[in-house]
PDB file of N, CA and C in Angstrom:
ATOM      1  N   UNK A   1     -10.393 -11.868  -9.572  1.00  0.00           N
ATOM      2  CA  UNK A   1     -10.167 -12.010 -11.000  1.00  0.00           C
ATOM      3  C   UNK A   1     -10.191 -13.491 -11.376  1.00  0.00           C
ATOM      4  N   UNK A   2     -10.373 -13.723 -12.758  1.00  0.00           N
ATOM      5  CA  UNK A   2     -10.541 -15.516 -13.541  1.00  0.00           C
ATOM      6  C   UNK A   2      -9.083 -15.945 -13.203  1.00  0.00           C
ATOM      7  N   UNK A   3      -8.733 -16.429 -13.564  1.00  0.00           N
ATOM      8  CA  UNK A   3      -7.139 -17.167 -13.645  1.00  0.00           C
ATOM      9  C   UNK A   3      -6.577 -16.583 -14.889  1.00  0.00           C
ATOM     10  N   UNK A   4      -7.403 -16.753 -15.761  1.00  0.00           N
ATOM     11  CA  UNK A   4      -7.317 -15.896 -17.533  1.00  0.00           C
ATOM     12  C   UNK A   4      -6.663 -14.285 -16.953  1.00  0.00           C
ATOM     13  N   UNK A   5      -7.614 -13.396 -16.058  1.00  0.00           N
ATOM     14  CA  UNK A   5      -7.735 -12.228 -16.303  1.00  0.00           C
ATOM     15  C   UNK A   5      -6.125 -12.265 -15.070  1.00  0.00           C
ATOM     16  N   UNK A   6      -5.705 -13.104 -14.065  1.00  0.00           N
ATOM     17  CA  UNK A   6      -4.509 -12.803 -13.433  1.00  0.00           C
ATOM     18  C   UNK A   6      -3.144 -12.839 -14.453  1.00  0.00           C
ATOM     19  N   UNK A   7      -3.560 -14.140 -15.489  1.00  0.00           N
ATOM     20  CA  UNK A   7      -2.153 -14.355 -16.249  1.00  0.00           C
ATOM     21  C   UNK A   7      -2.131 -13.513 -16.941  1.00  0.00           C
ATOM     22  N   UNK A   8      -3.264 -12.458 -17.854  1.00  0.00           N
ATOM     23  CA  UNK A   8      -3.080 -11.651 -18.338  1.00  0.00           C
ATOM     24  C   UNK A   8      -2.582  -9.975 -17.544  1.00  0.00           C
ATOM     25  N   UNK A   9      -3.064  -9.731 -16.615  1.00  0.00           N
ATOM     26  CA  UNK A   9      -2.378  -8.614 -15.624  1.00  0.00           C
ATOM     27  C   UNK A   9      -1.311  -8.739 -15.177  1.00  0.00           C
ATOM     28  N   UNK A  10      -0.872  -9.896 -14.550  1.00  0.00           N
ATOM     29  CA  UNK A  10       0.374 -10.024 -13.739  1.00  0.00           C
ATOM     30  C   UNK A  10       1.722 -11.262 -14.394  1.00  0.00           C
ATOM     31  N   UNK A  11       1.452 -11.870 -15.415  1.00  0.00           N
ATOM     32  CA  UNK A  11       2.416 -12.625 -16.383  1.00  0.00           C
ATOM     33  C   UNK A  11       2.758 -13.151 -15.262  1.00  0.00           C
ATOM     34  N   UNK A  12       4.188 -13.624 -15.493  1.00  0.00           N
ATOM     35  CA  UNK A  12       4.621 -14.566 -14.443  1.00  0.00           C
ATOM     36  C   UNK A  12       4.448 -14.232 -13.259  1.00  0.00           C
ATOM     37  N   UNK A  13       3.891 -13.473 -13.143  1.00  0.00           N
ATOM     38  CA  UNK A  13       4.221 -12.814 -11.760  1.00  0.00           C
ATOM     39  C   UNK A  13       3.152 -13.989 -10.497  1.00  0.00           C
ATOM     40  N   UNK A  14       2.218 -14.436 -12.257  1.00  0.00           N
ATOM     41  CA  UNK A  14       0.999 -15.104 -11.264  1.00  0.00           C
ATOM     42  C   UNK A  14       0.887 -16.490 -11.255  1.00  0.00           C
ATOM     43  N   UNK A  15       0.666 -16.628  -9.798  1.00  0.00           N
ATOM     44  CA  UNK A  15       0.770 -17.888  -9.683  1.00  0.00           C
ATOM     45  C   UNK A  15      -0.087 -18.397  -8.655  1.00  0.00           C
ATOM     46  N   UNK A  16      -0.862 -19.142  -8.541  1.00  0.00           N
ATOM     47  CA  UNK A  16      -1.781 -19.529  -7.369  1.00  0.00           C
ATOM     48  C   UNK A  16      -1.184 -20.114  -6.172  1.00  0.00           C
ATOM     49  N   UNK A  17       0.036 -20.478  -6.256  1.00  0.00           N
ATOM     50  CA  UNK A  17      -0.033 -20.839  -5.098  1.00  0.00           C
ATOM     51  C   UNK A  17       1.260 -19.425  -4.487  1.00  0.00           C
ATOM     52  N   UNK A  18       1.502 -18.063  -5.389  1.00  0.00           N
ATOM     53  CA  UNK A  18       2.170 -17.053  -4.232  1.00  0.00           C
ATOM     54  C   UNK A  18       3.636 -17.510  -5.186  1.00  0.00           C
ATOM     55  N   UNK A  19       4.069 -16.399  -5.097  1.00  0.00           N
ATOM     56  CA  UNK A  19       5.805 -15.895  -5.162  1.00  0.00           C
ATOM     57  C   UNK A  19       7.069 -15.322  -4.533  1.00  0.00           C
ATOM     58  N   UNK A  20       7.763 -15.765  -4.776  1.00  0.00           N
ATOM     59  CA  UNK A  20       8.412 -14.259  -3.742  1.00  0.00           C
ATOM     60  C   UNK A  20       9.767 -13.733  -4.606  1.00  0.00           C
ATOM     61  N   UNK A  21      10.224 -12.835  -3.987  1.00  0.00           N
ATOM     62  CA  UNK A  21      11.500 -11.982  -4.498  1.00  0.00           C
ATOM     63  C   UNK A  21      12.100 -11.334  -3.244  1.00  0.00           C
ATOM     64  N   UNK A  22      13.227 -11.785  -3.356  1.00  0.00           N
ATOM     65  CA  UNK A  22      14.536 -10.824  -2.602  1.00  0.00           C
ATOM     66  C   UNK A  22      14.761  -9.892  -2.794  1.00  0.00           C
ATOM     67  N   UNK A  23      13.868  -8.720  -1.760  1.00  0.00           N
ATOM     68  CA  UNK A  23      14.229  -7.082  -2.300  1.00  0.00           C
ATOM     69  C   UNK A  23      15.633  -6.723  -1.717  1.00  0.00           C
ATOM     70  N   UNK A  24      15.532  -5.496  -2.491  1.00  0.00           N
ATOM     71  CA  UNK A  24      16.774  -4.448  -1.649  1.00  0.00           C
ATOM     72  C   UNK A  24      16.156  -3.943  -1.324  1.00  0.00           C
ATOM     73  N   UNK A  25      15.860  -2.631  -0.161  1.00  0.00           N
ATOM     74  CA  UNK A  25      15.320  -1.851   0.408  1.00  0.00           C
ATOM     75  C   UNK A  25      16.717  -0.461   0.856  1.00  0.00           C
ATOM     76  N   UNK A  26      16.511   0.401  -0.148  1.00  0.00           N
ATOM     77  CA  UNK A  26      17.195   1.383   0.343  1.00  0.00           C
ATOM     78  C   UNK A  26      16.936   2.930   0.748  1.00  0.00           C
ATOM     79  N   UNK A  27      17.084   3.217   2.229  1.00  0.00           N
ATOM     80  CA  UNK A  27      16.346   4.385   2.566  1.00  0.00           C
ATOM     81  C   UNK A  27      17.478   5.862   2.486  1.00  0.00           C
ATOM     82  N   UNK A  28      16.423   6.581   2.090  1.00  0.00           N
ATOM     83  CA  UNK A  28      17.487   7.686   2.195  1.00  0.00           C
ATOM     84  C   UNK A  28      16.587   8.891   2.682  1.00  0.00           C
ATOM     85  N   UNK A  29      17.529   9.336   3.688  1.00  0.00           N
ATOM     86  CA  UNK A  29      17.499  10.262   4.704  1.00  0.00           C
ATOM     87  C   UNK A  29      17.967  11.968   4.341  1.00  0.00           C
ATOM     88  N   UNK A  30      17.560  12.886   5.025  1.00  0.00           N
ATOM     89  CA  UNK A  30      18.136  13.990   5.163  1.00  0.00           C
ATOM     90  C   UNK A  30      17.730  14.817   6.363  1.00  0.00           C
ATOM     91  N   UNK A  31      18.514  15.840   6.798  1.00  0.00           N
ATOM     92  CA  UNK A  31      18.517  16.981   7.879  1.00  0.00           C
ATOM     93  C   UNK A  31      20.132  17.393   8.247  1.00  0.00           C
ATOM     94  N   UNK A  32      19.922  18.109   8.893  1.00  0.00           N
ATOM     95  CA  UNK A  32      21.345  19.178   9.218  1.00  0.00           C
ATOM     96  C   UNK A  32      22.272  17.885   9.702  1.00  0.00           C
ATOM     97  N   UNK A  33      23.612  18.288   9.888  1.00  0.00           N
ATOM     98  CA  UNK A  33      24.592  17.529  10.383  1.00  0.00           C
ATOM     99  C   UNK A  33      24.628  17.755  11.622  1.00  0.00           C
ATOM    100  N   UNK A  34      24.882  16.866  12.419  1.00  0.00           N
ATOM    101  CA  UNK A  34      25.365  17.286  13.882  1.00  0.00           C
ATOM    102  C   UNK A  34      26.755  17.184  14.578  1.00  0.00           C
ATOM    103  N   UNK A  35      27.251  17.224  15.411  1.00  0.00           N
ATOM    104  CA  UNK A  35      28.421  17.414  15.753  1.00  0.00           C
ATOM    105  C   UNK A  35      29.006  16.382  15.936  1.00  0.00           C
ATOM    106  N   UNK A  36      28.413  15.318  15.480  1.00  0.00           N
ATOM    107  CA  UNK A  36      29.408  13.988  14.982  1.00  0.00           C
ATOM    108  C   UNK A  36      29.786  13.723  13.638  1.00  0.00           C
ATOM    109  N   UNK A  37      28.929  14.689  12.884  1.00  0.00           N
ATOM    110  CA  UNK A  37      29.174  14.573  11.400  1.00  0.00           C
ATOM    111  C   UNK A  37      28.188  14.269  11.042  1.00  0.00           C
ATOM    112  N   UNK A  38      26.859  13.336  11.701  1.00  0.00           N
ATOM    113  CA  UNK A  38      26.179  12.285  11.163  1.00  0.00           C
ATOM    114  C   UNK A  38      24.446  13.615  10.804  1.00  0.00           C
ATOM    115  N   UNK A  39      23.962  12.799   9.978  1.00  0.00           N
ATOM    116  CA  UNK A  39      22.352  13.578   9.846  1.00  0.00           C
ATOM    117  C   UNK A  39      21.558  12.764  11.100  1.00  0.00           C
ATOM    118  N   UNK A  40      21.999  11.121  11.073  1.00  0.00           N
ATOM    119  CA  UNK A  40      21.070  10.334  11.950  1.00  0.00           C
ATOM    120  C   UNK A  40      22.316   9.632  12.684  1.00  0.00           C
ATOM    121  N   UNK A  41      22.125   8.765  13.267  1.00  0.00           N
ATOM    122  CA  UNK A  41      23.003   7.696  13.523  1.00  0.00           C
ATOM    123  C   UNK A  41      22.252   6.549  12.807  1.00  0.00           C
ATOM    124  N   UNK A  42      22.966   5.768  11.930  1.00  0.00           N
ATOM    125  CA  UNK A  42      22.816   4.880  11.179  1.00  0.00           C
ATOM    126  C   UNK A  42      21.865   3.774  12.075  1.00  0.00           C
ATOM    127  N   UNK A  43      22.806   3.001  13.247  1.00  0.00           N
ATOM    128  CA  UNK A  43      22.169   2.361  13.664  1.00  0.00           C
ATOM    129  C   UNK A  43      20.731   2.764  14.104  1.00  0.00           C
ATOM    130  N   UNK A  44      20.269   3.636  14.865  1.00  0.00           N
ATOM    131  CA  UNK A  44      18.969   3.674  14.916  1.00  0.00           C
ATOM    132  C   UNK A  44      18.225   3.552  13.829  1.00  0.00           C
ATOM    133  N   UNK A  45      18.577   4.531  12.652  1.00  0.00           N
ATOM    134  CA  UNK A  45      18.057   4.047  11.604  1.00  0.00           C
ATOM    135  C   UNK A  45      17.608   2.673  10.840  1.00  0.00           C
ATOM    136  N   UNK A  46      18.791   1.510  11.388  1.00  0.00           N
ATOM    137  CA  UNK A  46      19.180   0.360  10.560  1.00  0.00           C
ATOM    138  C   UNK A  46      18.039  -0.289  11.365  1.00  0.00           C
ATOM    139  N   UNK A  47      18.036  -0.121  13.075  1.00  0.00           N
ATOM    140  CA  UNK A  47      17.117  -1.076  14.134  1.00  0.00           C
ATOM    141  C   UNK A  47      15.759  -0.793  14.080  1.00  0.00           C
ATOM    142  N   UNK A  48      15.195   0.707  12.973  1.00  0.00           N
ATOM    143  CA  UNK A  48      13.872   0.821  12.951  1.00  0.00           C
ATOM    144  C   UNK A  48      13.757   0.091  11.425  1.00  0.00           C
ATOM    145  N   UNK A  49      14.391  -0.320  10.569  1.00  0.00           N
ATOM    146  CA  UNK A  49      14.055  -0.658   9.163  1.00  0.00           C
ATOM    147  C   UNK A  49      14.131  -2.147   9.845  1.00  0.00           C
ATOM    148  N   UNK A  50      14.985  -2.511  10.521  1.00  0.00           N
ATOM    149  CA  UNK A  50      14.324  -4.100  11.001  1.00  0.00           C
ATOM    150  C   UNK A  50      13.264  -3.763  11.602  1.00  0.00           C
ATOM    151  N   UNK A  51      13.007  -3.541  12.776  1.00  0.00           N
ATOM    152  CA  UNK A  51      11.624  -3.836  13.598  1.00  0.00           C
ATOM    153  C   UNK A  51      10.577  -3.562  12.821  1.00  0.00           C
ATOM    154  N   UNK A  52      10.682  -2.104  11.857  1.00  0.00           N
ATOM    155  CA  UNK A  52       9.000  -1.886  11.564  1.00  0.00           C
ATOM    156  C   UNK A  52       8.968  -2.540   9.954  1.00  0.00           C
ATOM    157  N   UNK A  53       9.969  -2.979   8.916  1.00  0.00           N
ATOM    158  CA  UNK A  53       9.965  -3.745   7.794  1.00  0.00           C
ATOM    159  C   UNK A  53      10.172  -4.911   7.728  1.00  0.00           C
ATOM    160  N   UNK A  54      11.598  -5.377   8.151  1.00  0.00           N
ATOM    161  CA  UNK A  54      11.441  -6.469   7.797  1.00  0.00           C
ATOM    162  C   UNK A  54      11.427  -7.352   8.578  1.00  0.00           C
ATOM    163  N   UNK A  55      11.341  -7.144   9.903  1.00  0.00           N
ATOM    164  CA  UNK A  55      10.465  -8.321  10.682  1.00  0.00           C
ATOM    165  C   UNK A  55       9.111  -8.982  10.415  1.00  0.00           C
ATOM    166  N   UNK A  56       8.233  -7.695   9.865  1.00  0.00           N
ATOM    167  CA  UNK A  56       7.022  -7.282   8.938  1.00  0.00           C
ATOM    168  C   UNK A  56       6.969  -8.329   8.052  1.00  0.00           C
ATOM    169  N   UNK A  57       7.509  -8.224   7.326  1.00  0.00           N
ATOM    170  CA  UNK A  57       7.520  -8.920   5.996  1.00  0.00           C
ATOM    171  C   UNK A  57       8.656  -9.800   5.392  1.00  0.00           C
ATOM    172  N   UNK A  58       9.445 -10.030   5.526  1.00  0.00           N
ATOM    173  CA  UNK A  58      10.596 -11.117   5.890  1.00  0.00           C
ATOM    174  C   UNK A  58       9.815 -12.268   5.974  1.00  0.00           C
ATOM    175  N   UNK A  59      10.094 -12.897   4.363  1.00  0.00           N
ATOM    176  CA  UNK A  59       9.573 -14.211   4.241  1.00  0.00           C
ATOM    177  C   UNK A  59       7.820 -14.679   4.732  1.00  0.00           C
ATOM    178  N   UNK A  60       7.165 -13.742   4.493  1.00  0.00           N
ATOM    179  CA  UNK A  60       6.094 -13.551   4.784  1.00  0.00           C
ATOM    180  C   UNK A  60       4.895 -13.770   3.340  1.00  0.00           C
ATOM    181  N   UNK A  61       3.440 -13.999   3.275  1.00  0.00           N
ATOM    182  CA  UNK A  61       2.980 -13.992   2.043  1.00  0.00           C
ATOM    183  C   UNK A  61       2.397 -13.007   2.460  1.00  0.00           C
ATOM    184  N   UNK A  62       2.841 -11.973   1.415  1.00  0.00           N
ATOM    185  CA  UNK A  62       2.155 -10.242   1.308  1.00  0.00           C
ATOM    186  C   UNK A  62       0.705 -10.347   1.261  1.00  0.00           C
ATOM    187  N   UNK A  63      -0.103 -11.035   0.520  1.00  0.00           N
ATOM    188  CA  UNK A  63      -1.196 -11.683   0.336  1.00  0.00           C
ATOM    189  C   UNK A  63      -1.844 -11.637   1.663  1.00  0.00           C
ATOM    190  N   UNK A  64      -1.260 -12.019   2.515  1.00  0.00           N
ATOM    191  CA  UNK A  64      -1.971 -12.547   3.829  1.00  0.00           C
ATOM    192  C   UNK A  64      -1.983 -11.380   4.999  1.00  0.00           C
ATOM    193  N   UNK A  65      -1.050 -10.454   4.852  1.00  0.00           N
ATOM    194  CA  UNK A  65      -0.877  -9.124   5.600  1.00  0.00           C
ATOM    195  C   UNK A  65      -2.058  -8.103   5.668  1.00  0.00           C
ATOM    196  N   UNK A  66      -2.140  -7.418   6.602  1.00  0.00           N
ATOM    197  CA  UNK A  66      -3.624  -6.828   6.676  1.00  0.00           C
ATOM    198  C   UNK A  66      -3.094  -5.430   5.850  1.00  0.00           C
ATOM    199  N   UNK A  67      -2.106  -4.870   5.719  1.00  0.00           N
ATOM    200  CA  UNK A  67      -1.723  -4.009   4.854  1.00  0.00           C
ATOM    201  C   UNK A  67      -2.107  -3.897   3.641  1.00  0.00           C
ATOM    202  N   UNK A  68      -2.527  -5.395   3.287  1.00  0.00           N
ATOM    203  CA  UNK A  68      -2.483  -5.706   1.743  1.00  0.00           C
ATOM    204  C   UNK A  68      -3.832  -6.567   1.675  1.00  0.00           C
ATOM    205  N   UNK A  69      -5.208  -6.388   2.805  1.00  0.00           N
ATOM    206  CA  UNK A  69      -6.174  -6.513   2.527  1.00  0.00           C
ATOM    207  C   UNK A  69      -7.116  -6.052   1.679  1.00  0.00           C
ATOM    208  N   UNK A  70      -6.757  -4.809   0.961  1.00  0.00           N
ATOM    209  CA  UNK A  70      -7.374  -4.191   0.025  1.00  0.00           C
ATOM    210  C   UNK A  70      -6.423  -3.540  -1.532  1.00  0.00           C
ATOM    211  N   UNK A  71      -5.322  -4.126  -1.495  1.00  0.00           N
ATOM    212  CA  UNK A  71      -4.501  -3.848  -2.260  1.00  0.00           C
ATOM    213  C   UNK A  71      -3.485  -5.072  -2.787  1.00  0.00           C
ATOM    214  N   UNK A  72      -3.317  -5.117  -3.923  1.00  0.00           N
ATOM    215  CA  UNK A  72      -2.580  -6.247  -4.299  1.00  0.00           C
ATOM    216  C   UNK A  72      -1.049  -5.899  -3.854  1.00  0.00           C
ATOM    217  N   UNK A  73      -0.231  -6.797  -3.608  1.00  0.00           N
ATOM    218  CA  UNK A  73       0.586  -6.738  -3.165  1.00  0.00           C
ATOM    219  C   UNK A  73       2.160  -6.428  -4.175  1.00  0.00           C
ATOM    220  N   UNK A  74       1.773  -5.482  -5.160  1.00  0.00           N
ATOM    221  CA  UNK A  74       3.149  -5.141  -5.972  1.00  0.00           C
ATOM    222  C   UNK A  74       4.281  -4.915  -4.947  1.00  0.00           C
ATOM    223  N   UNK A  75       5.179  -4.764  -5.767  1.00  0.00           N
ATOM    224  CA  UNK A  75       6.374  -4.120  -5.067  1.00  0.00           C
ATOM    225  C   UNK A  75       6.229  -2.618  -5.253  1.00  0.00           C
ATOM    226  N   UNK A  76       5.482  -1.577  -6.187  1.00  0.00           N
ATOM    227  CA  UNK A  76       5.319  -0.531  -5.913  1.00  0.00           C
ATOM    228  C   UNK A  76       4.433   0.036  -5.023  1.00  0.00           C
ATOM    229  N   UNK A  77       3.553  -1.082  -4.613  1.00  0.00           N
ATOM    230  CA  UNK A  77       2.411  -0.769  -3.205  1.00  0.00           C
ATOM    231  C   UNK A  77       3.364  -1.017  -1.995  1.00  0.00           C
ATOM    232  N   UNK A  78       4.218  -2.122  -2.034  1.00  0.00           N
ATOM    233  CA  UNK A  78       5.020  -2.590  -0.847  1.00  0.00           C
ATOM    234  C   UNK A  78       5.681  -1.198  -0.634  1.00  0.00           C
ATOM    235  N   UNK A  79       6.613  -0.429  -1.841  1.00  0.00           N
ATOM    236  CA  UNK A  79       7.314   0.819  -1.910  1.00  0.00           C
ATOM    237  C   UNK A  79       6.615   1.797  -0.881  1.00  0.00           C
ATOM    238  N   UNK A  80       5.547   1.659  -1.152  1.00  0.00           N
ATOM    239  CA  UNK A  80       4.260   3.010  -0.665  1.00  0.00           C
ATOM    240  C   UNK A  80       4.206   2.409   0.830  1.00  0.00           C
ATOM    241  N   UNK A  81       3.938   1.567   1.030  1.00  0.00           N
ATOM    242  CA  UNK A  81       3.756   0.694   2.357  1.00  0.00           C
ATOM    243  C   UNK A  81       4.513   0.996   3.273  1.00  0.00           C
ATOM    244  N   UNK A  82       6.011   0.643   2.833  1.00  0.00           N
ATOM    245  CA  UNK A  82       7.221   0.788   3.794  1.00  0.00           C
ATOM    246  C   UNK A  82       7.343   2.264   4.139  1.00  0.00           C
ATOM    247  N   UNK A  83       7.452   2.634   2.836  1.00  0.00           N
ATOM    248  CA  UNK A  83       7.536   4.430   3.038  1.00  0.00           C
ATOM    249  C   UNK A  83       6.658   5.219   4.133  1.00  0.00           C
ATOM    250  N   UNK A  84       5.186   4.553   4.065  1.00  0.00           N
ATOM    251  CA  UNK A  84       4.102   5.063   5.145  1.00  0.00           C
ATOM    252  C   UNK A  84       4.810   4.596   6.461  1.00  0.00           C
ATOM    253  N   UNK A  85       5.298   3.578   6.914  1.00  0.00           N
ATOM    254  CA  UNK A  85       5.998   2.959   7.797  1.00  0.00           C
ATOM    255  C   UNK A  85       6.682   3.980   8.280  1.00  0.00           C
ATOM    256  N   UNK A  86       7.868   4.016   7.734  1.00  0.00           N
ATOM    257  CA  UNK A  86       9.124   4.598   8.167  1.00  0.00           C
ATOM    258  C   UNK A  86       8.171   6.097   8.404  1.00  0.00           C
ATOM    259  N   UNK A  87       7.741   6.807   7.101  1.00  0.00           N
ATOM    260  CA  UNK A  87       7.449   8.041   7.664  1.00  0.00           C
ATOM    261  C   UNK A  87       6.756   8.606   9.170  1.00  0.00           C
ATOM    262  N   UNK A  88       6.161   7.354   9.817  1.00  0.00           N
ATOM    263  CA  UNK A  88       5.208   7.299  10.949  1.00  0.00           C
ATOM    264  C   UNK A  88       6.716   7.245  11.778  1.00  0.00           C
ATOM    265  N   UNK A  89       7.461   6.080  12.152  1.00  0.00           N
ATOM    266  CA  UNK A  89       8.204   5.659  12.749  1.00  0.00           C
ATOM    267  C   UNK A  89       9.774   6.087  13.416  1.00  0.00           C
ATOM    268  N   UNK A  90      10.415   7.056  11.619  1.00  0.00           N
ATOM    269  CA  UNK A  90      11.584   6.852  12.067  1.00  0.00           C
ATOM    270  C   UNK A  90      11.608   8.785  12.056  1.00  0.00           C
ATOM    271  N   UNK A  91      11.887   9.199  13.609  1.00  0.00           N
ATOM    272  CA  UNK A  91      11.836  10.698  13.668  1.00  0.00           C
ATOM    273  C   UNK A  91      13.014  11.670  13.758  1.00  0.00           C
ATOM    274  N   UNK A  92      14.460  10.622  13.895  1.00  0.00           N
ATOM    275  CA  UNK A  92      15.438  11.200  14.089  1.00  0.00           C
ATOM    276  C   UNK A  92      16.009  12.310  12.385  1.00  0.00           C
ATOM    277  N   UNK A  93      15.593  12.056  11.332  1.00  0.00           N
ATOM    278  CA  UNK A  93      15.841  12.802   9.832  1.00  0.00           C
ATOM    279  C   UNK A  93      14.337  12.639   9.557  1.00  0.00           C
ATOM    280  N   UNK A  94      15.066  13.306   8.609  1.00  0.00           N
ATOM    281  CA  UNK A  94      13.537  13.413   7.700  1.00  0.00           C
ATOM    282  C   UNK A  94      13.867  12.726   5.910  1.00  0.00           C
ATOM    283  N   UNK A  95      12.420  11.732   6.493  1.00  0.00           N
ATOM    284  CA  UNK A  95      12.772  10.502   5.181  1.00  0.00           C
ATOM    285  C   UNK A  95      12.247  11.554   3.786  1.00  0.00           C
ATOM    286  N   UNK A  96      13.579  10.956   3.003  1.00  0.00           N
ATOM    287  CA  UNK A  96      13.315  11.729   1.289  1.00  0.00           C
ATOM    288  C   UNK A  96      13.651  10.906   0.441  1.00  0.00           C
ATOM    289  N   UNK A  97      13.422   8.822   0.555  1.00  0.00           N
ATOM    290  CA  UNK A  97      13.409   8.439  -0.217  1.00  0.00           C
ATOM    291  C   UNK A  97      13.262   7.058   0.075  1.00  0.00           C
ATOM    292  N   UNK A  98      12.312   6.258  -0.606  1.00  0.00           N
ATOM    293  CA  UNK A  98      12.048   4.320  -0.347  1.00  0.00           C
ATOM    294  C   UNK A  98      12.106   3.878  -1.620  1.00  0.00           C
ATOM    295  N   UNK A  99      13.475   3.386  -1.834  1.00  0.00           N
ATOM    296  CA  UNK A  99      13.572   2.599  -3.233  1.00  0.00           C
ATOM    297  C   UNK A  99      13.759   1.143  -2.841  1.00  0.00           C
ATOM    298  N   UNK A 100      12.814   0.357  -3.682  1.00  0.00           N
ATOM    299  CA  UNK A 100      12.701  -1.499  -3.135  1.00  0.00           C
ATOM    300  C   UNK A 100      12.862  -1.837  -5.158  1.00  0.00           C
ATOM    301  N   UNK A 101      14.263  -2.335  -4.679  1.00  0.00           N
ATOM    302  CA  UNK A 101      14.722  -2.916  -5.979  1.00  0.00           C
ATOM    303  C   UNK A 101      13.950  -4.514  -6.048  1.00  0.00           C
ATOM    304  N   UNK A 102      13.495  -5.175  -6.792  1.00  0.00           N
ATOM    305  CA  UNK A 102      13.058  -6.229  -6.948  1.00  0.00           C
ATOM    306  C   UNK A 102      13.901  -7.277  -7.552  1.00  0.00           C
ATOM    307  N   UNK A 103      14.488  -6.941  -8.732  1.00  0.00           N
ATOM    308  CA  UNK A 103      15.027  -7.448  -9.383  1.00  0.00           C
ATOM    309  C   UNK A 103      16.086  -6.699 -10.082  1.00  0.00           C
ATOM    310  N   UNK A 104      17.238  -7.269 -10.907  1.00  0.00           N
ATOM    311  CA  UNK A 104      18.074  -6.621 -11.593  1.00  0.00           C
ATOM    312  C   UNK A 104      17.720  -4.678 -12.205  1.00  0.00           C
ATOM    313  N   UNK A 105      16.336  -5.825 -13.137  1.00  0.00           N
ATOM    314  CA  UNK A 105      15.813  -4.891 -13.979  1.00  0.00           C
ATOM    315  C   UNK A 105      14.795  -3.792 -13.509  1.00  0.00           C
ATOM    316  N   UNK A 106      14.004  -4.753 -12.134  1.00  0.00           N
ATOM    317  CA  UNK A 106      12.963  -3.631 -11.591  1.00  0.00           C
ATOM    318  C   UNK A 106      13.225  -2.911 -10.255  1.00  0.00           C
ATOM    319  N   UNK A 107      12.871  -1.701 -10.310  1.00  0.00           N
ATOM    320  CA  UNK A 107      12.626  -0.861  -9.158  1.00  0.00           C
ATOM    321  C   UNK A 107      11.823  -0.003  -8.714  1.00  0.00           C
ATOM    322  N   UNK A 108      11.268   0.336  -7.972  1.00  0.00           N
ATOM    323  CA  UNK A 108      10.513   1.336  -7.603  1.00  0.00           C
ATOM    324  C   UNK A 108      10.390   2.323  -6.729  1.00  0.00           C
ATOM    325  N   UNK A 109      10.498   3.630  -6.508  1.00  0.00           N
ATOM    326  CA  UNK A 109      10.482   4.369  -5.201  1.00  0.00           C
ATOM    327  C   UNK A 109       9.457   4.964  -5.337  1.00  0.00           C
ATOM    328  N   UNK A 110       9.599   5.793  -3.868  1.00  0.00           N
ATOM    329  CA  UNK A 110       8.735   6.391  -3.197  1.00  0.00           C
ATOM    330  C   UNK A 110       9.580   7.873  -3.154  1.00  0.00           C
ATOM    331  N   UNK A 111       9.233   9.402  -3.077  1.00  0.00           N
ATOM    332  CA  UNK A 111       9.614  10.395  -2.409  1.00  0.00           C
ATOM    333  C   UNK A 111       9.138  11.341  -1.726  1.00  0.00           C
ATOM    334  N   UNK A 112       9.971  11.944  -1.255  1.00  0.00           N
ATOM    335  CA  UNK A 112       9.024  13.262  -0.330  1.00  0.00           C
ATOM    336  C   UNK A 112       9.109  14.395  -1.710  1.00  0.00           C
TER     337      UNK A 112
END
């Protein structure tokens, strides 16, 4: 795109030399309880959202990720992204939700 046609699509968002934002990333899980009470055990859960997200992408330019070789790098593609992630990755529940807050005002999920 011109520089014209980015400031007009993406407002502040655009900037040539790259941006960033401090997401939240919150996953939500479901399946039967087990005899600890739990659907998953958290921690496994918590040690696959580090290894396969945000080691990933943690201070990273989305731009430059092969994920995001054919896709601009929103936070509602990132949403879709992570979600494909985890759904490959994490087998102990079954994922039914990727919400990546951006900002106060913005958010976006993903569901089953």
């Amino acid at each position: 795109m011109s520089a014209e046609e980015n400031r007009t699509t993406y407002g502040k968002c655009n900037n040539p030399h790259g941006h960033g934002h401090n997401y939240v990333l919150e996953v939500t899980v479901s399946g039967q309880v087990d005899g600890n009470g739990m659907v998953c055990n958290l921690v496994d859960l918590d040690n696959c959202v580090h290894r396969e997200v945000v080691t990933r992408f943690d201070l990273e330019n989305l731009n430059m990720r092969p994920e995001f070789a054919s896709a601009v790098p929103t936070t509602e593609n990132l949403c879709t992204v992570i979600y494909d992630i985890l759904k490959r990755t994490f087998r102990q529940a079954h994922l039914e939700r990727v919400r990546l807050e951006e900002t106060m005002m913005n958010a976006f999920e993903i569901s089953s």
